[in-house]
C-alpha atoms as a PDB file:
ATOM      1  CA  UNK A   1     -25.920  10.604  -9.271  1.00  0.00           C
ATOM      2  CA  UNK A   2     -24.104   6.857  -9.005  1.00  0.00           C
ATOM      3  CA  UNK A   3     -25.223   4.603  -5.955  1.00  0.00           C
ATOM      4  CA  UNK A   4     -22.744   2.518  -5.083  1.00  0.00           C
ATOM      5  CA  UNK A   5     -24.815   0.159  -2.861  1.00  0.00           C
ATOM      6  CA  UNK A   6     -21.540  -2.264  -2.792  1.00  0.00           C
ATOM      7  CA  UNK A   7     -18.975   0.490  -2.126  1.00  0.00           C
ATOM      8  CA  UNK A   8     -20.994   2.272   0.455  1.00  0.00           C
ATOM      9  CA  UNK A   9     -21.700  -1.376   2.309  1.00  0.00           C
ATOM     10  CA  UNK A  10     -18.022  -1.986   2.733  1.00  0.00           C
ATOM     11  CA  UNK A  11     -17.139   1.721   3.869  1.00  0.00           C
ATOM     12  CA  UNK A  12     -19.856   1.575   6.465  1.00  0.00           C
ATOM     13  CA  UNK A  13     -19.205  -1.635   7.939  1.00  0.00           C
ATOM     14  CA  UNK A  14     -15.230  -0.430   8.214  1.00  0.00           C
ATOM     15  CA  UNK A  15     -16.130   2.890   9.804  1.00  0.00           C
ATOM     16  CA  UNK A  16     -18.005   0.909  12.469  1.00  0.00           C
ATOM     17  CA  UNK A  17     -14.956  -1.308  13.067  1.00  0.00           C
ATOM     18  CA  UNK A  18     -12.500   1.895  13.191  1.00  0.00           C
ATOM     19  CA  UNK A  19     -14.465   4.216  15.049  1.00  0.00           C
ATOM     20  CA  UNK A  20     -15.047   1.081  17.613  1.00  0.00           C
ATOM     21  CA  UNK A  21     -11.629   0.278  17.662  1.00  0.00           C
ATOM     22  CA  UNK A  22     -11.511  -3.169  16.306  1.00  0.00           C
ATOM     23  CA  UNK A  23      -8.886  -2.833  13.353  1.00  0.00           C
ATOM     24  CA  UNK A  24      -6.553   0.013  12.846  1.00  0.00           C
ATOM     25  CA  UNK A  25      -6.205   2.900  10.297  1.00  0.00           C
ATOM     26  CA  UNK A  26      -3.824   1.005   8.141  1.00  0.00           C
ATOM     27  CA  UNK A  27      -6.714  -2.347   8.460  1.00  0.00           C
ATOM     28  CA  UNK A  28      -9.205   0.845   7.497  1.00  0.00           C
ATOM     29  CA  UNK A  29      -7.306   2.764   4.685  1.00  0.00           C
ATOM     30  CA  UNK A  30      -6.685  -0.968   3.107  1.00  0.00           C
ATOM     31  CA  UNK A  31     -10.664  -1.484   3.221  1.00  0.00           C
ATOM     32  CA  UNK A  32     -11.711   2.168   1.449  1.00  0.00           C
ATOM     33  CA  UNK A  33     -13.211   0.549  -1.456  1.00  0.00           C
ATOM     34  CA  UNK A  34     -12.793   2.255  -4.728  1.00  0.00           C
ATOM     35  CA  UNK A  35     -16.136   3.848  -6.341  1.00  0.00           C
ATOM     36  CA  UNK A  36     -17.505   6.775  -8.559  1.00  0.00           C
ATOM     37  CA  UNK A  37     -19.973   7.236  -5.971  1.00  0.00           C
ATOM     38  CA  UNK A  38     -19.473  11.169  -4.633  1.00  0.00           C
ATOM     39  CA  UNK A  39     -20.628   9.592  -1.096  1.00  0.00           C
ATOM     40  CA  UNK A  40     -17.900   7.043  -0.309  1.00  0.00           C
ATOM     41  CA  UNK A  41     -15.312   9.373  -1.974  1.00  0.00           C
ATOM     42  CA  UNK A  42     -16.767  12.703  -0.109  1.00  0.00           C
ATOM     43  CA  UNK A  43     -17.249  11.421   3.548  1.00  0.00           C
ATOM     44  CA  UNK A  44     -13.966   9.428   3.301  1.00  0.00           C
ATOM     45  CA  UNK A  45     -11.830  12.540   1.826  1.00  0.00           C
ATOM     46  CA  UNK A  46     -13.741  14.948   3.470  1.00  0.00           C
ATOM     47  CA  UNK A  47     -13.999  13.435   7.259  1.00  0.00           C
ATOM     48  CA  UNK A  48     -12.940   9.824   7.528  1.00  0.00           C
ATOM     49  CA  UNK A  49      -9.279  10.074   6.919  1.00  0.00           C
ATOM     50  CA  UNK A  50      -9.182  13.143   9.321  1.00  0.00           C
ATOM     51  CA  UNK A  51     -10.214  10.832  12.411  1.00  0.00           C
ATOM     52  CA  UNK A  52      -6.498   9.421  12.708  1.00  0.00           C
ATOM     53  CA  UNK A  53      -2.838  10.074  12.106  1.00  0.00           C
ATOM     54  CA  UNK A  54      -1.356   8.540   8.605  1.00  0.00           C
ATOM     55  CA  UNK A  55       2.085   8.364  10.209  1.00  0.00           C
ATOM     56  CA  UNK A  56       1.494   5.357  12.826  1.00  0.00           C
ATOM     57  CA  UNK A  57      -0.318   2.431  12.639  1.00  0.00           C
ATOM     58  CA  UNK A  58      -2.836   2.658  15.702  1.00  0.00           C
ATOM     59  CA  UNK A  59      -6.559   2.121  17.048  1.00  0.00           C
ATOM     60  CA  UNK A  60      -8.840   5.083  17.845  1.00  0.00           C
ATOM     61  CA  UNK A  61      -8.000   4.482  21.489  1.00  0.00           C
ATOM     62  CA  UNK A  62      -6.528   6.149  24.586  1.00  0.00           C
ATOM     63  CA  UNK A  63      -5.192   9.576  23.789  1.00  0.00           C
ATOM     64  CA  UNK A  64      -5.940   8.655  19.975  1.00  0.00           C
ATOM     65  CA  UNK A  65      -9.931   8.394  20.826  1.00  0.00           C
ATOM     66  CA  UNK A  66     -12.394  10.241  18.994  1.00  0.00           C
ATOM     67  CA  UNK A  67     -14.310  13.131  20.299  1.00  0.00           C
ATOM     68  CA  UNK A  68     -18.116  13.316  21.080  1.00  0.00           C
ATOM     69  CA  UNK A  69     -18.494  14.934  18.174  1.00  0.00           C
ATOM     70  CA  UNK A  70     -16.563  13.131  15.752  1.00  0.00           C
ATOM     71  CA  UNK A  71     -17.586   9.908  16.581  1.00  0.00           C
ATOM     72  CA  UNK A  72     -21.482  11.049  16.745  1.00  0.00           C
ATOM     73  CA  UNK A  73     -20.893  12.456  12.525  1.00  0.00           C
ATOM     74  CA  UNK A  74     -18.778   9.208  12.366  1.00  0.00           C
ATOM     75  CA  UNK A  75     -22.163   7.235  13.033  1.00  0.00           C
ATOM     76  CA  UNK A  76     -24.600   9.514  10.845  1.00  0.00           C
ATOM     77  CA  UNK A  77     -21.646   8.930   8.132  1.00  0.00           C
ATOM     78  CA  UNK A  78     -22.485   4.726   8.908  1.00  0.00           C
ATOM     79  CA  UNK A  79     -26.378   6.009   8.732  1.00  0.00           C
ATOM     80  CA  UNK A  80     -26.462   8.263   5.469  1.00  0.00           C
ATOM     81  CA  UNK A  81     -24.411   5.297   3.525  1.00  0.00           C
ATOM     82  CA  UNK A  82     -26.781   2.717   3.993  1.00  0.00           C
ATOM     83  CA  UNK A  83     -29.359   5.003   3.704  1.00  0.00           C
ATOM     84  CA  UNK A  84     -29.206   4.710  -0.351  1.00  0.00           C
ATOM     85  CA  UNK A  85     -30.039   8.424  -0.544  1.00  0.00           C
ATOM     86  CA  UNK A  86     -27.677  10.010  -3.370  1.00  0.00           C
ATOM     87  CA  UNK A  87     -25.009  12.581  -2.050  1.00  0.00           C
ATOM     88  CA  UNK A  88     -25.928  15.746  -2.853  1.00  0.00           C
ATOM     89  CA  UNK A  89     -23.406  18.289  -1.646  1.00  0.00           C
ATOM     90  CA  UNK A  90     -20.992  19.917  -4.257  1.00  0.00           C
ATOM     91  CA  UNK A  91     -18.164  17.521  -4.706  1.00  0.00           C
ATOM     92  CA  UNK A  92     -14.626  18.422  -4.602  1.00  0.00           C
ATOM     93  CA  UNK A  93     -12.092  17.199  -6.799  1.00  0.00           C
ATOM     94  CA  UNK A  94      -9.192  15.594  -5.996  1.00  0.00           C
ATOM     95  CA  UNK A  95      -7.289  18.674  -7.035  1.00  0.00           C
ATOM     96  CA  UNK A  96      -9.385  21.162  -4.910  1.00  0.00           C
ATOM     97  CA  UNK A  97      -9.394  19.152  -1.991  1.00  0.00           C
ATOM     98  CA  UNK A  98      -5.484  18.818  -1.880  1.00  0.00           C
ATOM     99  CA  UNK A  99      -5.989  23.093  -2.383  1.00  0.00           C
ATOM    100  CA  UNK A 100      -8.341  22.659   0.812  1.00  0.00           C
ATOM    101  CA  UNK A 101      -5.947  20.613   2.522  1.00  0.00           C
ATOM    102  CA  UNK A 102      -2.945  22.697   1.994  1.00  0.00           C
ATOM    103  CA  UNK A 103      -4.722  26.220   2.514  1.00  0.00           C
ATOM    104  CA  UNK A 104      -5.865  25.414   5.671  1.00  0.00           C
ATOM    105  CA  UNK A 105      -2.242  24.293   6.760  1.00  0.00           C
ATOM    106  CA  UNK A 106      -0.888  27.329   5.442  1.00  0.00           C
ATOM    107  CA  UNK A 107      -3.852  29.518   7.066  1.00  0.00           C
ATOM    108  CA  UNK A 108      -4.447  27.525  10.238  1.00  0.00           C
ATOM    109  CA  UNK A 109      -7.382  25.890   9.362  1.00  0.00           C
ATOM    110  CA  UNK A 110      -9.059  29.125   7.972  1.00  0.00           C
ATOM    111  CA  UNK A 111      -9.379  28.580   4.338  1.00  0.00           C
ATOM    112  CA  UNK A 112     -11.576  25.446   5.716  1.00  0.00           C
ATOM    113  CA  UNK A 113     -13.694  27.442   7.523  1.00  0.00           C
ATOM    114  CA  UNK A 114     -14.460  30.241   4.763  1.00  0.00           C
ATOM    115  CA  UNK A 115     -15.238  26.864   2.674  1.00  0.00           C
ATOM    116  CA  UNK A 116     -17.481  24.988   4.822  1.00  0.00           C
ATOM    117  CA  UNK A 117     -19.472  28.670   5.717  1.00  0.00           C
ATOM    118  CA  UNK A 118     -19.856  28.783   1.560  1.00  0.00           C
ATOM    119  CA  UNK A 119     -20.962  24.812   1.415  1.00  0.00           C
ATOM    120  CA  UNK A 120     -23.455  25.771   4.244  1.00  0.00           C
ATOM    121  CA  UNK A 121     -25.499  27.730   1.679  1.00  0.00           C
ATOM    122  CA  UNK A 122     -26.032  23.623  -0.127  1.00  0.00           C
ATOM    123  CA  UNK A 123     -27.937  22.572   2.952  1.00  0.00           C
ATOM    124  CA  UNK A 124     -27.834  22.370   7.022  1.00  0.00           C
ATOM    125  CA  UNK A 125     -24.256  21.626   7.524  1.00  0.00           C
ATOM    126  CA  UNK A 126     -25.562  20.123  11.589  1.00  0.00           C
ATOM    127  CA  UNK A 127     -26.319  16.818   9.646  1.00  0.00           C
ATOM    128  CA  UNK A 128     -23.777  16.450   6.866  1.00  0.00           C
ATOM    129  CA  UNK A 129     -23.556  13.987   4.905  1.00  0.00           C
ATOM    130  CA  UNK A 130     -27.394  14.105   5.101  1.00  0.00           C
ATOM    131  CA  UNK A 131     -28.578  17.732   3.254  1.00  0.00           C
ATOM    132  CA  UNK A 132     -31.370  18.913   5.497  1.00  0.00           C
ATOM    133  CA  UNK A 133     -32.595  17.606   9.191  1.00  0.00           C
ATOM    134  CA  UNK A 134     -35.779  15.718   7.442  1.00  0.00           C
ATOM    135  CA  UNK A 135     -33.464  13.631   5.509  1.00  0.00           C
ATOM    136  CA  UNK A 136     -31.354  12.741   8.280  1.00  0.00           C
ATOM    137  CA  UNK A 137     -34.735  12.353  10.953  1.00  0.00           C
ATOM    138  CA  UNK A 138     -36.236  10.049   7.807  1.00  0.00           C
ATOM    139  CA  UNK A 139     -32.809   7.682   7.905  1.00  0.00           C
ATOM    140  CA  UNK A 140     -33.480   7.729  11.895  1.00  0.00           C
ATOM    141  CA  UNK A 141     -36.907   6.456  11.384  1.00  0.00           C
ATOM    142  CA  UNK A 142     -35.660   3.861   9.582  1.00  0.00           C
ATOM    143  CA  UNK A 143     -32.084   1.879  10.757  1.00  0.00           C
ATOM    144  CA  UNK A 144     -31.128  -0.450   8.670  1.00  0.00           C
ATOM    145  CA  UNK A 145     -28.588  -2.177  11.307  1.00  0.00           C
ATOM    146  CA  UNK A 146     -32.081  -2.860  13.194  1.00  0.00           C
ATOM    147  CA  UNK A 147     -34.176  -4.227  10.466  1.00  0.00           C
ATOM    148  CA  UNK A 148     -33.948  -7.267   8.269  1.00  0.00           C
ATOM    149  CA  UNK A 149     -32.561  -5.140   5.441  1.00  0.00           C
ATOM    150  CA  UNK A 150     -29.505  -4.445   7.473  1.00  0.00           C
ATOM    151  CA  UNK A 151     -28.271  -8.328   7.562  1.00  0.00           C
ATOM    152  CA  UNK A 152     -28.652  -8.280   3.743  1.00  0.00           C
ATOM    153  CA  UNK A 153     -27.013  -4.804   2.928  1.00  0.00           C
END
């Protein structure tokens, strides 16, 4: 599997700015680098562009502020892609995930669930993108925004 060391640099660093509210979505879809790397295409297809509304140019503030719990898998997004730890999870193609997309508009958000409890059977689905708890406690041990490595990643 293709590190994109690069790719993943840029869509951290712009996830940090969006989900902190310093630039908008439009500033953020405009960063999304492009890259064969499953990670940056997976986490920003699969949870990234879901964080904010496509039709408006806005901040993730006021009544357009992330939840608890999207901006805590916002931030282990940030961890697992400096991490340098290869994405693992079954990728979907740009065809199935427009499939995903539509089924769970036309089945109010059930065809996503019936997905994600078939993904779950890949690893712990609790600390996606990471696959298992020891890979995400192991990126934990080890911040790279709190280390030297961080100021040249």
């Amino acid at each position: 599997m293709k590190v994109d060391q690069q790719a993943r640099a840029v869509l951290a660093e712009s996830t940090r700015w969006l989900i902190g509210a310093r630039i908008t979505n439009y500033q953020f879809d405009d960063s999304v680098p492009e890259s064969d790397d499953p990670a940056v295409r997976e986490i920003y297809n699969q949870f990234l562009w879901l964080l904010y509304c496509d039709l408006r140019e806005h901040r993730l503030i006021g009544t357009d502020k992330l939840s608890q719990a999207q901006r805590v898998t916002a931030v282990r997004c940030v961890l697992f892609l400096k991490s340098g730890l290869p994405y693992l999870w079954p990728p979907l193609s740009r065809g199935q995930s427009a499939l995903l997309t539509l089924g769970n508009l036309l089945t109010f958000g059930l065809a996503g669930r019936i997905y994600f409890r078939r993904l779950s059977s890949a690893g712990d689905m609790d600390y996606w993108p990471f696959l298992s708890q020891s890979q995400y406690a192991a990126a934990l041990g080890a911040p790279v925004y709190l280390s030297e490595a961080g100021a040249k990643n």
